[in-house]
N, C-alpha and C. Protein backbone atom coordinates (compact mmCIF):
# COMPACT_ATOMS: atom_id res chain seq x y z
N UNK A 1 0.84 -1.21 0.00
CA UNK A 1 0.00 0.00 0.00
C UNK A 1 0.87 1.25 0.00
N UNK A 2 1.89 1.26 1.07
CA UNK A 2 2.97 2.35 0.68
C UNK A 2 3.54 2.56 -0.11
N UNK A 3 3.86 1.64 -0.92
CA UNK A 3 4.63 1.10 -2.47
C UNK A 3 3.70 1.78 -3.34
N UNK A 4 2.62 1.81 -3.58
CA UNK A 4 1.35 2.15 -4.45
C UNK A 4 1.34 3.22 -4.37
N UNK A 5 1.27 4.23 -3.08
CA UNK A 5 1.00 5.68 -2.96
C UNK A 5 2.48 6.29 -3.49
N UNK A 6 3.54 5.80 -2.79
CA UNK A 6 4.69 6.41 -3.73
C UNK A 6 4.83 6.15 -4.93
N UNK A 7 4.28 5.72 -6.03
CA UNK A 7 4.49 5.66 -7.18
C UNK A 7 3.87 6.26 -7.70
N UNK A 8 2.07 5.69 -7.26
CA UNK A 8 1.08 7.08 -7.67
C UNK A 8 1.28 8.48 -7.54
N UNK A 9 1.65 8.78 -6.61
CA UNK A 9 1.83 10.33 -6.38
C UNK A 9 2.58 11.02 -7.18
N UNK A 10 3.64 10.88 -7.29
CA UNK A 10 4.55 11.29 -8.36
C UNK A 10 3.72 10.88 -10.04
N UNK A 11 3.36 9.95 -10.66
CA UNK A 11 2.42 9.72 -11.80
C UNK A 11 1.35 10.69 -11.79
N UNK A 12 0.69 10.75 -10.72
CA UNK A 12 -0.73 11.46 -10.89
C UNK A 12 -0.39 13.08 -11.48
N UNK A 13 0.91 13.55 -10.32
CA UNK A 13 1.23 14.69 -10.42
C UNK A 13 1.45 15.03 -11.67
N UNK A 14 2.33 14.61 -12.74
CA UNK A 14 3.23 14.39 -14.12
C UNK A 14 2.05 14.51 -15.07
N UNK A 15 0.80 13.53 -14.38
CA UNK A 15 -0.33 13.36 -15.68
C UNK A 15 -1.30 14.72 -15.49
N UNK A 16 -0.80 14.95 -14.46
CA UNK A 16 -1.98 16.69 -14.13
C UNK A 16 -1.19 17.50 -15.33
N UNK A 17 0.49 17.15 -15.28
CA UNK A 17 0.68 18.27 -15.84
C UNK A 17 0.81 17.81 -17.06
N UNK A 18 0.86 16.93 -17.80
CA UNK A 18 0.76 16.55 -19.26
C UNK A 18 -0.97 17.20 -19.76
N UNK A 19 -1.71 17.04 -18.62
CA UNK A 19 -2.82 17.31 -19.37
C UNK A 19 -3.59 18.60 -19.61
N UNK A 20 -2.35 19.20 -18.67
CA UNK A 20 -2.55 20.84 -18.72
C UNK A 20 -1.99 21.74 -19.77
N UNK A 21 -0.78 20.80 -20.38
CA UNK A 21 -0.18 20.95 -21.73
C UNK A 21 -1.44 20.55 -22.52
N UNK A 22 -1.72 19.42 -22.98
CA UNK A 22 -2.90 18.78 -23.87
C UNK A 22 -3.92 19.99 -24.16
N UNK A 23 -4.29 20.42 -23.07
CA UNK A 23 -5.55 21.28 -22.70
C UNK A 23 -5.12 22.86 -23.72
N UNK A 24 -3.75 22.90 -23.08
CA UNK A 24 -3.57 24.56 -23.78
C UNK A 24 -3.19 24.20 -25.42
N UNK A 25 -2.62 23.30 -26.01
CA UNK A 25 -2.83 22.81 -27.34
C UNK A 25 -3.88 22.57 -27.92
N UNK A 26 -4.62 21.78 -27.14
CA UNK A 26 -5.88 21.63 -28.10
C UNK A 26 -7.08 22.95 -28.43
N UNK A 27 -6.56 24.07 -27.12
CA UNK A 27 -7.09 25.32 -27.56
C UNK A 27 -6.78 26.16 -28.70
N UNK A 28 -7.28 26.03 -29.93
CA UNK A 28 -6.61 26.50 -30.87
C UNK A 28 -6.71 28.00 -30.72
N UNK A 29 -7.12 28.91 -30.32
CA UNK A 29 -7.85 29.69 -30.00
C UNK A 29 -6.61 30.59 -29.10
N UNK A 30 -6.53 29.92 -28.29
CA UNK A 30 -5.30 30.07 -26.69
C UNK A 30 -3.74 30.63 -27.67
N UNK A 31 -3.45 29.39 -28.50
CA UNK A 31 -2.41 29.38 -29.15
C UNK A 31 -2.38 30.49 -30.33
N UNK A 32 -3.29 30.56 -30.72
CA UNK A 32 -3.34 31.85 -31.44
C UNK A 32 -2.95 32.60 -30.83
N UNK A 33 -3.93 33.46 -29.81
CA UNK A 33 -3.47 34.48 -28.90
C UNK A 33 -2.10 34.73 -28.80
N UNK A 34 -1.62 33.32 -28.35
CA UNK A 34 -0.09 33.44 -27.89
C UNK A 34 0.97 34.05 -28.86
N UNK A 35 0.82 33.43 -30.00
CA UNK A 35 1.42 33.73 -31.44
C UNK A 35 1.65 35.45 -31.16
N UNK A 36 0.21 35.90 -31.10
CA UNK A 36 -0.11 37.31 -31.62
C UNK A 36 0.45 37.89 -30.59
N UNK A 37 0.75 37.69 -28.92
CA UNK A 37 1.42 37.97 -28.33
C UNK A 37 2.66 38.27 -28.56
N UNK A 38 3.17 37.00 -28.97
CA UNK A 38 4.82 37.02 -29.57
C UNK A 38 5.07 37.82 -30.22
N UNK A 39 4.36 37.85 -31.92
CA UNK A 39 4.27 39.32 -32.41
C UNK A 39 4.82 40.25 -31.64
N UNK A 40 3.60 40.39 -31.05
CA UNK A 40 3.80 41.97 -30.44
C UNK A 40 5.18 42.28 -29.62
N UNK A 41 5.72 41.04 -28.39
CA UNK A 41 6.91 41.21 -28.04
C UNK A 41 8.17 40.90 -28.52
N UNK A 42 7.86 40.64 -30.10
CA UNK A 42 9.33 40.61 -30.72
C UNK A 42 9.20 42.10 -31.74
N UNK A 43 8.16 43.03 -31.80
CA UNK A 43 8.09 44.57 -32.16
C UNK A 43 8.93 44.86 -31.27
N UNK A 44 8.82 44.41 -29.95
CA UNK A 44 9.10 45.11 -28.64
C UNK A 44 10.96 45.03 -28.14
N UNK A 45 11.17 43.96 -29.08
CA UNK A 45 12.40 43.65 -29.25
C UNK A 45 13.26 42.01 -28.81
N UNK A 46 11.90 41.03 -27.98
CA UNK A 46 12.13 39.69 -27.61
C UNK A 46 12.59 38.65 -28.99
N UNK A 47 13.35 38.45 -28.63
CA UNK A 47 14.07 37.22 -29.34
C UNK A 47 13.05 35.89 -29.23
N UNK A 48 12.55 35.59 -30.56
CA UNK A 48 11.26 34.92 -30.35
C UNK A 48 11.63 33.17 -30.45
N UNK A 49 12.90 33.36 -30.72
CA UNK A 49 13.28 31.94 -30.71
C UNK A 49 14.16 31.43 -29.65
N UNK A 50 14.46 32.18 -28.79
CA UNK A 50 14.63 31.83 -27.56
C UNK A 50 13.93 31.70 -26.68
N UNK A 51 12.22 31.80 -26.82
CA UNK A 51 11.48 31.55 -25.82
C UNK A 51 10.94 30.12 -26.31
N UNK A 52 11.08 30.03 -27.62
CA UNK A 52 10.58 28.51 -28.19
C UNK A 52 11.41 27.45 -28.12
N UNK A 53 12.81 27.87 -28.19
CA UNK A 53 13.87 26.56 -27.78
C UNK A 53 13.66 26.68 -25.91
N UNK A 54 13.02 27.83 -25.21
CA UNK A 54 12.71 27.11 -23.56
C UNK A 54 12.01 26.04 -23.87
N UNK A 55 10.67 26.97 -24.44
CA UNK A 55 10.00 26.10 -24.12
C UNK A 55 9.59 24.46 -24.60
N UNK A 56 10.45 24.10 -26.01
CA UNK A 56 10.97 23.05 -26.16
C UNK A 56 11.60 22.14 -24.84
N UNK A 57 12.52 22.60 -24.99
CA UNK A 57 13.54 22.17 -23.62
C UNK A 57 12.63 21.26 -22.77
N UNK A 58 11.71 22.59 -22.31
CA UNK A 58 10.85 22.07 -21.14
C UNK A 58 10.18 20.87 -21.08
N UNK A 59 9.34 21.26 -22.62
CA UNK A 59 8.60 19.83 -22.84
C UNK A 59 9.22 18.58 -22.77
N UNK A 60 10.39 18.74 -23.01
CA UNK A 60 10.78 17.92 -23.01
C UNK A 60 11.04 16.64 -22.05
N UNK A 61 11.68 17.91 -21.27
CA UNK A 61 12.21 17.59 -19.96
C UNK A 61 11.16 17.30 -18.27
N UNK A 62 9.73 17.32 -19.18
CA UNK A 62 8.67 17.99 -17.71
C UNK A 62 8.46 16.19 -16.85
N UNK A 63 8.97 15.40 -17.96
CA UNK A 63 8.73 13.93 -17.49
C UNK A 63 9.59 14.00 -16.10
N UNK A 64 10.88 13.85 -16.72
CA UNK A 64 11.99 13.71 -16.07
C UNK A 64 12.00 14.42 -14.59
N UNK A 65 11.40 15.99 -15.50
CA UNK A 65 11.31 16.85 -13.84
C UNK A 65 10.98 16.76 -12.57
N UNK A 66 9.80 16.46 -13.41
CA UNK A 66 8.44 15.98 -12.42
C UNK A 66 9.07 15.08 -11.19
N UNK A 67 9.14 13.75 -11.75
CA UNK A 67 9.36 12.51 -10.74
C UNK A 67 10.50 12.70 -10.01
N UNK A 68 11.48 13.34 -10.89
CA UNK A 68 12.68 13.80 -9.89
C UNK A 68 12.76 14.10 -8.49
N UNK A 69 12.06 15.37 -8.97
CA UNK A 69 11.52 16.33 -8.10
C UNK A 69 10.51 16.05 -6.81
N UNK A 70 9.71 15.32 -7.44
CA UNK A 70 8.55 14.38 -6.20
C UNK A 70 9.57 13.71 -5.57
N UNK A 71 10.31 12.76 -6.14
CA UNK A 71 11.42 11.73 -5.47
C UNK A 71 12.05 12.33 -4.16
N UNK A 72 13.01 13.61 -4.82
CA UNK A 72 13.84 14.16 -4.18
C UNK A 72 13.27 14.67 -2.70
N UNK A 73 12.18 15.40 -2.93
CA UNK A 73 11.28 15.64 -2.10
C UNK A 73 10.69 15.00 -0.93
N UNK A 74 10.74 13.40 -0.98
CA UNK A 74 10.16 12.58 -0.45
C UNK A 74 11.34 12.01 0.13
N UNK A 75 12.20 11.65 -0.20
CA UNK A 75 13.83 11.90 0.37
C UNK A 75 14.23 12.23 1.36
N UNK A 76 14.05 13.62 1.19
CA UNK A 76 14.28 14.93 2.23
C UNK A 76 13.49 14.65 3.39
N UNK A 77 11.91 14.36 2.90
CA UNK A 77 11.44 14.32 4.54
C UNK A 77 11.13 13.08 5.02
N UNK A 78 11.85 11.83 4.27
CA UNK A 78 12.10 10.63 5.19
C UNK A 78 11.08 9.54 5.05
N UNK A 79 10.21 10.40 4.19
CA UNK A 79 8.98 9.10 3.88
C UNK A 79 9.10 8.07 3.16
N UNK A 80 10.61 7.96 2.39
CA UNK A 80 10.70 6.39 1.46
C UNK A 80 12.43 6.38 2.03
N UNK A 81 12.69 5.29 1.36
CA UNK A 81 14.37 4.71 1.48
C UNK A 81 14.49 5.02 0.27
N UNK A 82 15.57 4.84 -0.16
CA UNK A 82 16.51 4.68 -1.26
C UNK A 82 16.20 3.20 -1.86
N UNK A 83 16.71 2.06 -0.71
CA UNK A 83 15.89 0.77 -1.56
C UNK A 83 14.63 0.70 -1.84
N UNK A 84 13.65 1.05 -1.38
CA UNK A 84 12.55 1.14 -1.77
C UNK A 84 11.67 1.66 -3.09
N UNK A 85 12.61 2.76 -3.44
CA UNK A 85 12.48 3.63 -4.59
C UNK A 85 13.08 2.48 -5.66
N UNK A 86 13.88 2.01 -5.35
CA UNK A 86 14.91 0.87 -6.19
C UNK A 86 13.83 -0.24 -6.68
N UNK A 87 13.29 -0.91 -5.61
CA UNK A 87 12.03 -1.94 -5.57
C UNK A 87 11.05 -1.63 -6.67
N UNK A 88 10.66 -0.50 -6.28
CA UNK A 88 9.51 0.23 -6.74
C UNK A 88 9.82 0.19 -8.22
N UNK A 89 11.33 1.10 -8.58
CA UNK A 89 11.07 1.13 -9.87
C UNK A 89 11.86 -0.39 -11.22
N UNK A 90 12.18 -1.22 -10.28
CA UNK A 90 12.50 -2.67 -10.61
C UNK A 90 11.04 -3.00 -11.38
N UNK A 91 9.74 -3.36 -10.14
CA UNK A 91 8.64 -3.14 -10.36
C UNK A 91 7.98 -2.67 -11.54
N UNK A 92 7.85 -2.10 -11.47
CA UNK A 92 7.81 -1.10 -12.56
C UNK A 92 8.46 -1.13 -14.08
N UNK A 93 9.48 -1.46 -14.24
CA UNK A 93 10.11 -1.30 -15.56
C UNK A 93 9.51 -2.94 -15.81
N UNK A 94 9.05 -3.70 -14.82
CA UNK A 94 8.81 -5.16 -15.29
C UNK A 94 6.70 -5.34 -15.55
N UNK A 95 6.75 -4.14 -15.44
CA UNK A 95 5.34 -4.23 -15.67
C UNK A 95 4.69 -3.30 -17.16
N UNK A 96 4.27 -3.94 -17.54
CA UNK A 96 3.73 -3.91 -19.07
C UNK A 96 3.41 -2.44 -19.13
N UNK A 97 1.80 -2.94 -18.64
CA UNK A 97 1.25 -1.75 -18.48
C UNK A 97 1.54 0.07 -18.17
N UNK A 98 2.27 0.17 -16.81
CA UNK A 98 3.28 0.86 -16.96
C UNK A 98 3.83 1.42 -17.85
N UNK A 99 4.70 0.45 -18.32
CA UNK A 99 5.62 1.14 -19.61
C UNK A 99 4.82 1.40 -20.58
N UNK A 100 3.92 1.24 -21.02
CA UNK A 100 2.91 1.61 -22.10
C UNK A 100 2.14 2.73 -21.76
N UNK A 101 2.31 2.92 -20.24
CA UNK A 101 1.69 4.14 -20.20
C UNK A 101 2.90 5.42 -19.56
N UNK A 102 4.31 4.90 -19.53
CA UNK A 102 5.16 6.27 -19.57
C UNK A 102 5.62 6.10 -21.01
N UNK A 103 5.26 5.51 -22.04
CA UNK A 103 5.62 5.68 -23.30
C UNK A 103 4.27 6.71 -24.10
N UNK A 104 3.29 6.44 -23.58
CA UNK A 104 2.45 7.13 -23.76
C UNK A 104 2.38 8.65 -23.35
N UNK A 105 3.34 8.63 -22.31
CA UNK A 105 3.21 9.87 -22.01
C UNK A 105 4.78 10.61 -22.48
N UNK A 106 5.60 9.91 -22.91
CA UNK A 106 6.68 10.31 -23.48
C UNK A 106 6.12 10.46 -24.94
N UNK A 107 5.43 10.39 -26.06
CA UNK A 107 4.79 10.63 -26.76
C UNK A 107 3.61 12.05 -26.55
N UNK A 108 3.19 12.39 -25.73
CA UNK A 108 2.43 13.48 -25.24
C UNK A 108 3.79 14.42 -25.33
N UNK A 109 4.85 14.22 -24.76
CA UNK A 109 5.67 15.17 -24.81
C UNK A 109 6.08 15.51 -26.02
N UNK A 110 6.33 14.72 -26.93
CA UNK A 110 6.53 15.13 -28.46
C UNK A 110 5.67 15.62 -28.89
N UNK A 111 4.75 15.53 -28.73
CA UNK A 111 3.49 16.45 -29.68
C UNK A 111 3.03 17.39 -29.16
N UNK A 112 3.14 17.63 -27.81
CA UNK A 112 3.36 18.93 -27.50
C UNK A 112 4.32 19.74 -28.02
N UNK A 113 5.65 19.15 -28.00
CA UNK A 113 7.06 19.92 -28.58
C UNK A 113 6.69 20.25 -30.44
N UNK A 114 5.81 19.12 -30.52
CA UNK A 114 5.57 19.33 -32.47
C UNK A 114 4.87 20.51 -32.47
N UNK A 115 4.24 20.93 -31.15
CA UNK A 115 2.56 21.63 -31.57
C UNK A 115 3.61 23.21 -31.28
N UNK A 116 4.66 23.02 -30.45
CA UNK A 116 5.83 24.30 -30.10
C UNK A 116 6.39 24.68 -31.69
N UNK A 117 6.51 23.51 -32.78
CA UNK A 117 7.31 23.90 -33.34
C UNK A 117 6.72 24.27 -34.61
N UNK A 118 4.87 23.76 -34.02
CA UNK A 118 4.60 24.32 -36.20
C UNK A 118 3.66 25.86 -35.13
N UNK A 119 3.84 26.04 -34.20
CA UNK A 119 3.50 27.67 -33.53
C UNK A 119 4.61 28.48 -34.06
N UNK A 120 5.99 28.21 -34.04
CA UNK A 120 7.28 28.77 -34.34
C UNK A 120 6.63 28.84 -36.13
N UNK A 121 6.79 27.72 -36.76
CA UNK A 121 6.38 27.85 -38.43
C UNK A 121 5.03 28.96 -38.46
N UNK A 122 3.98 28.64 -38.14
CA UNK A 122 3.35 29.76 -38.01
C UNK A 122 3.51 31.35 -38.03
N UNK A 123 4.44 31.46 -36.84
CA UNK A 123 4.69 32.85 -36.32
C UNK A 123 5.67 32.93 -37.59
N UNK A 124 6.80 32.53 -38.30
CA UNK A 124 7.25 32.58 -39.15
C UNK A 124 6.21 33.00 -40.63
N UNK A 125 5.18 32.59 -41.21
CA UNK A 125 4.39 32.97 -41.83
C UNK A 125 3.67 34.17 -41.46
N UNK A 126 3.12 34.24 -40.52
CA UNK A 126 2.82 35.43 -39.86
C UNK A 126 3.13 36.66 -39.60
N UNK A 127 4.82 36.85 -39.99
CA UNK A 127 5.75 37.85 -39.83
C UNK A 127 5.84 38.24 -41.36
N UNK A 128 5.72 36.83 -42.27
CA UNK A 128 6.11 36.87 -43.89
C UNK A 128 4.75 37.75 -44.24
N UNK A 129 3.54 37.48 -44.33
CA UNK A 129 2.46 38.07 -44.41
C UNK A 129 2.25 39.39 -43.62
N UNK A 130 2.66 39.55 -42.83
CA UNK A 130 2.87 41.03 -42.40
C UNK A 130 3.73 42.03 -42.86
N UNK A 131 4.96 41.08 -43.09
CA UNK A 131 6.48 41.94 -44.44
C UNK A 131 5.38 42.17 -45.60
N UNK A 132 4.61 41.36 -46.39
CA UNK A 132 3.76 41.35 -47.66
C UNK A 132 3.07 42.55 -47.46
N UNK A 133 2.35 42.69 -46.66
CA UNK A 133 1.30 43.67 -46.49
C UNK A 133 1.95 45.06 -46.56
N UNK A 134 3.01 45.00 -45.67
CA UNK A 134 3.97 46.55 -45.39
C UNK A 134 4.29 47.15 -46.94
N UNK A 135 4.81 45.76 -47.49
CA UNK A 135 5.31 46.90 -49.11
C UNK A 135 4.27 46.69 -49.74
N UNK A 136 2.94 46.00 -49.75
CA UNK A 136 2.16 46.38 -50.54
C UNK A 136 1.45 48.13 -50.07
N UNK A 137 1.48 48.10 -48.56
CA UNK A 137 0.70 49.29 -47.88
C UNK A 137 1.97 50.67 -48.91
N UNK A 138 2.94 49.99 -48.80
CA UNK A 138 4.32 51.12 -49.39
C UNK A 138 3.79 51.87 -50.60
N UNK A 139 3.74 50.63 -51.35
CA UNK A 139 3.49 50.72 -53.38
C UNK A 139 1.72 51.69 -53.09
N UNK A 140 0.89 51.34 -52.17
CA UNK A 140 0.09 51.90 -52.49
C UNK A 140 -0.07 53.32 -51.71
N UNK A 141 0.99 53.44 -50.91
CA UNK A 141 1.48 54.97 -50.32
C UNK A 141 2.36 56.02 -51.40
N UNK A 142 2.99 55.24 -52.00
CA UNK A 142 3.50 55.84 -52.92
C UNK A 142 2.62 56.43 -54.23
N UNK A 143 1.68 55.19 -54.54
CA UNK A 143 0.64 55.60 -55.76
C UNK A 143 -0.33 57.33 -55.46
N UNK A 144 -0.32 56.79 -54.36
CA UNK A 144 -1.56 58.03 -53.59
C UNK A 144 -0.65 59.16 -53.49
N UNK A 145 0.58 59.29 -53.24
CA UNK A 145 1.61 60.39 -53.40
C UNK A 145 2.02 60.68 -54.69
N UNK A 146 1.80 59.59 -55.29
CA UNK A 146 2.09 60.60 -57.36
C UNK A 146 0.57 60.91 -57.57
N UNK A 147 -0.23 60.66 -56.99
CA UNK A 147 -1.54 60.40 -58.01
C UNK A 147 -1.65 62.19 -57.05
N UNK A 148 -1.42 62.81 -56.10
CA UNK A 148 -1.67 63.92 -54.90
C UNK A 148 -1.01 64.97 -55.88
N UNK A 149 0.74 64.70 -56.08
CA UNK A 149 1.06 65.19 -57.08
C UNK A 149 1.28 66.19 -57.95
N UNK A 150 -0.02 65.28 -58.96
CA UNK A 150 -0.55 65.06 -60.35
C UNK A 150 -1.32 66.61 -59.62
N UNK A 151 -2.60 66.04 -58.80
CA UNK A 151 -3.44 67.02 -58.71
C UNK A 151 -2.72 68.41 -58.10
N UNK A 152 -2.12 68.28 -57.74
CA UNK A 152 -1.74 69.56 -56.99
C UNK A 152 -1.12 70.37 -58.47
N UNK A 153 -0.35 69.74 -59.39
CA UNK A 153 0.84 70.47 -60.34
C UNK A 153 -1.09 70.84 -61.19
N UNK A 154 -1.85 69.86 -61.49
CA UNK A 154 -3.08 70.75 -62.16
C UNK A 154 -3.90 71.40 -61.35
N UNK A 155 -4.19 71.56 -59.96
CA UNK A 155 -4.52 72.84 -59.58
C UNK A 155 -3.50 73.95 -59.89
N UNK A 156 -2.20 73.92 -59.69
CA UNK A 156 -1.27 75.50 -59.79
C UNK A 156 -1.32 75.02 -61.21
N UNK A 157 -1.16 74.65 -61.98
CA UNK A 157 -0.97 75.27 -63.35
C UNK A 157 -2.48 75.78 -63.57
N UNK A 158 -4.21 75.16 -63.29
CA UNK A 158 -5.23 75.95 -62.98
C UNK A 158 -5.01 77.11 -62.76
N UNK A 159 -4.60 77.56 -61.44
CA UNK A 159 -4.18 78.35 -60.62
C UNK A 159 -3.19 79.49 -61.43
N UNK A 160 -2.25 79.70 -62.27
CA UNK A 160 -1.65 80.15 -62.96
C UNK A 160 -2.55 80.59 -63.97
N UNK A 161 -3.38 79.58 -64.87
CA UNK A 161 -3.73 80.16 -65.54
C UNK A 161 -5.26 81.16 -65.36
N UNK A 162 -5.63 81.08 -64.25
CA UNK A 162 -7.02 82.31 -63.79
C UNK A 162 -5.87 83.53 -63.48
N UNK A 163 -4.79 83.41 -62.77
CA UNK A 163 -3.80 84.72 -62.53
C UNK A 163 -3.81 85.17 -63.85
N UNK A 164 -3.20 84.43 -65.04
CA UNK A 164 -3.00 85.21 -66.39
C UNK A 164 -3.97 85.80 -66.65
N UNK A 165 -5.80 85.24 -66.93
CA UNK A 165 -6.51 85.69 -67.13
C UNK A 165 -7.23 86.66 -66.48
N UNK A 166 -7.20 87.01 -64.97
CA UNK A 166 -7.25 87.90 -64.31
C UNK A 166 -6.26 89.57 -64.79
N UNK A 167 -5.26 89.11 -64.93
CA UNK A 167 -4.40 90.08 -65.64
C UNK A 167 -4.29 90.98 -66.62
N UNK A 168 -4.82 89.88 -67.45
CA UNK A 168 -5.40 90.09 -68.90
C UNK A 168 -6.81 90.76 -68.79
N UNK A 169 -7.87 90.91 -68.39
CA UNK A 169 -8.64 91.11 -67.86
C UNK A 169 -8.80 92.80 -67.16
N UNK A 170 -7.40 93.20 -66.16
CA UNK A 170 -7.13 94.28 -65.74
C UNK A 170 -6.54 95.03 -67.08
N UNK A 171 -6.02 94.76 -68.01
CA UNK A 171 -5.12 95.09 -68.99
C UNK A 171 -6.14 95.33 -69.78
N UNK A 172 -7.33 94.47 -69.89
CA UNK A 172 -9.15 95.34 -71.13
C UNK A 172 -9.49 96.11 -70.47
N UNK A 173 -9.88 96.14 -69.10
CA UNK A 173 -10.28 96.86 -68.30
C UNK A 173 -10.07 98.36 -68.24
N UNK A 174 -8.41 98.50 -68.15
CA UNK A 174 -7.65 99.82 -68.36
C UNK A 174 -7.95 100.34 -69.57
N UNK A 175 -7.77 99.39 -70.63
CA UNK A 175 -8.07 100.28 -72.13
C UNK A 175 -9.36 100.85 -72.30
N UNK A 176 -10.47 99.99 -71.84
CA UNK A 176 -11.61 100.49 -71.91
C UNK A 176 -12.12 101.74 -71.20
N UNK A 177 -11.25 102.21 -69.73
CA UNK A 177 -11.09 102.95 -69.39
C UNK A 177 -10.51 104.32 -70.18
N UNK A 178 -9.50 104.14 -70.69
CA UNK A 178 -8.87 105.12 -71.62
C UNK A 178 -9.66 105.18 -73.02
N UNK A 179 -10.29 104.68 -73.40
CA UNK A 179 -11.27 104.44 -74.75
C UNK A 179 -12.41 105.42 -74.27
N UNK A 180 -13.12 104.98 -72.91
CA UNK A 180 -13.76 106.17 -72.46
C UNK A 180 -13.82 107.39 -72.14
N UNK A 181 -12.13 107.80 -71.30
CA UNK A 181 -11.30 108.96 -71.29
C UNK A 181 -11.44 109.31 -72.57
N UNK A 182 -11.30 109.07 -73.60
CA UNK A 182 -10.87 109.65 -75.14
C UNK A 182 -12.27 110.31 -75.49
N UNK A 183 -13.62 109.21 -74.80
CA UNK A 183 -14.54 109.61 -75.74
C UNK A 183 -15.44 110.50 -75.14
N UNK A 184 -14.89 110.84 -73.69
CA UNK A 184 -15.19 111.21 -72.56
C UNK A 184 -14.68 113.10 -73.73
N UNK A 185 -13.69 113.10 -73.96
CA UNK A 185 -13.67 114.72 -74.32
C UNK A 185 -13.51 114.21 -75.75
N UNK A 186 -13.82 113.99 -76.95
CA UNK A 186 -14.70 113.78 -77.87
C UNK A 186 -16.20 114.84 -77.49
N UNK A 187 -16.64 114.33 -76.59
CA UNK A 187 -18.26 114.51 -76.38
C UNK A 187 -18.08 116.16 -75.81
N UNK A 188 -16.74 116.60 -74.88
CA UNK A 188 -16.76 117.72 -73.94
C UNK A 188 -16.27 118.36 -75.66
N UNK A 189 -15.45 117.95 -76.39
CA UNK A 189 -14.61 118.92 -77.77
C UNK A 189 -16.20 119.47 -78.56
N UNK A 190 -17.18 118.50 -78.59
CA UNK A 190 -18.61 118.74 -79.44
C UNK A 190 -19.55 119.99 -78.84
N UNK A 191 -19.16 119.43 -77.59
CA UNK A 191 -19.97 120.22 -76.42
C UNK A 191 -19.78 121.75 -76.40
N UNK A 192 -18.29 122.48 -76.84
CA UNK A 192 -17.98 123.19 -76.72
C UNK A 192 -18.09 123.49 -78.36
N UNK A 193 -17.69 122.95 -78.94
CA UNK A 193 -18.29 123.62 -80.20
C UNK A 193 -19.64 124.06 -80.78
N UNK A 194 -20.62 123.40 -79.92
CA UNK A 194 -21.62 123.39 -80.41
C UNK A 194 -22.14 124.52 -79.39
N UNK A 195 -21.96 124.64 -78.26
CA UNK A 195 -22.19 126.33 -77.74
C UNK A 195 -21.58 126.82 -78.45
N UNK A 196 -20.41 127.22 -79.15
CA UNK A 196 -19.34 128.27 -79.54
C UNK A 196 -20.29 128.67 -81.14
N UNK A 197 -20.78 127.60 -81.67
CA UNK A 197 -21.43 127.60 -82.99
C UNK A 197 -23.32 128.67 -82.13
N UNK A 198 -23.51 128.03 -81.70
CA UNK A 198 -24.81 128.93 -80.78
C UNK A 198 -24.81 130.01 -80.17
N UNK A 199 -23.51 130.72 -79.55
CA UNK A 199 -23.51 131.77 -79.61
C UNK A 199 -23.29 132.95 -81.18
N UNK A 200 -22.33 131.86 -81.62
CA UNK A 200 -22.12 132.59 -82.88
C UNK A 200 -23.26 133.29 -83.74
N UNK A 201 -24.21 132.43 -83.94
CA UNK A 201 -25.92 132.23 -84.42
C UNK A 201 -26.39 133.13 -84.04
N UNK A 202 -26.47 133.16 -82.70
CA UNK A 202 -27.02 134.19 -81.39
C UNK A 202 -26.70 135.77 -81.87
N UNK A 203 -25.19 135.87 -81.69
CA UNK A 203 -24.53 137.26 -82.16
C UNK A 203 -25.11 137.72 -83.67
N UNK A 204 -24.91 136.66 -84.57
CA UNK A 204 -25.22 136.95 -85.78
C UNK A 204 -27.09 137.65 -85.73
N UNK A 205 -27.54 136.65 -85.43
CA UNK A 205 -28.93 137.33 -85.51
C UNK A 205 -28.86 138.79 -84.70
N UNK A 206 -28.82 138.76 -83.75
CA UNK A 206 -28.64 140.42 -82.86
C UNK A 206 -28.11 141.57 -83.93
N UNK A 207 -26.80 141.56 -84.86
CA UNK A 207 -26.15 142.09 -85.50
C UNK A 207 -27.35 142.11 -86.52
């Protein structure tokens, strides 16, 4: 019965955490997020492949950790022997079942590590499609800046040409002015002749 609880305990623990991996993989949803996270903290300047070779590592290693760690633990405060642990895992490597089920779970660890490494391929596409977008956003920043331009050089040449015609315009303006000046004493030259002729008339008849 003591034999049973020390073996279980350490297993149970390992399978909590295999299945807490399972759980955040099979969230496709979760893993997205994460991606888009990354994104954002490799803008920020994180080295995005050093958080994926951890967390490789880890997966790798969470078997190993685990039981270690329970072991060591149990060690320390006196609740197993050293032969016992020995017994136990004699036991153990001679039992079928068992091994079919830490092979099973050494397999969980790879496909977790696979599911680390097509997130890495991903985020890799993800960065490519974001480079795509930038020089397409470029080519069509640039279009909108010749096409701005265009309009601006035909408003001022517009623009130029109402100044000429405005000009031109002051330049009829003036003549017509002076055309009127001219005809302006034309009319005063008649005006005065034609009293000068009426007095004349005037005198003559009196005489």
């Amino acid at each position: 019965m003591k034999d049973e609880k020390i073996v279980n305990e350490p297993l149970k623990a390992h399978q909590v955490g295999m299945n807490n991996i399972t759980d955040l993989f099979k969230d496709q949803s979760s893993v997205m997020n994460t991606i888009n996270e990354l994104v954002k903290a490799q803008k920020n300047g994180l080295d995005i492949r050093d958080f994926l070779n951890v967390q490789t590592t880890e997966l790798e290693n969470i078997s190993t950790g685990n039981l270690m760690g329970l072991a060591n633990q149990k060690l320390n405060e006196g609740a197993i022997d050293l032969g016992s642990i020995m017994n136990v895992a004699s036991t153990l490597l001679k039992n079928e079942s068992v091994m079919n089920s830490l092979q099973g779970l050494g397999k969980g660890n790879e496909s977790a590590a696979k599911n680390t490494a097509k997130a890495s391929v991903d985020l890799s596409e993800i960065k490519e499609v974001n480079e795509q977008h930038l020089v397409q956003m470029k080519a069509e920043m640039a279009s909108i800046k010749e096409l701005m331009e265009k309009e601006l050089s035909q408003i001022k040449t517009g623009l130029e040409s109402v100044h000429d015609s405005i000009q031109k315009l002051s330049i009829d303006i003036m003549a017509i002015k002076l055309e009127l000046l001219d005809t302006n004493r034309v009319v005063l030259g008649l005006g005065e002749q034609l009293s000068s002729k009426k007095k004349k008339d005037k005198n003559n008849k009196t005489s």
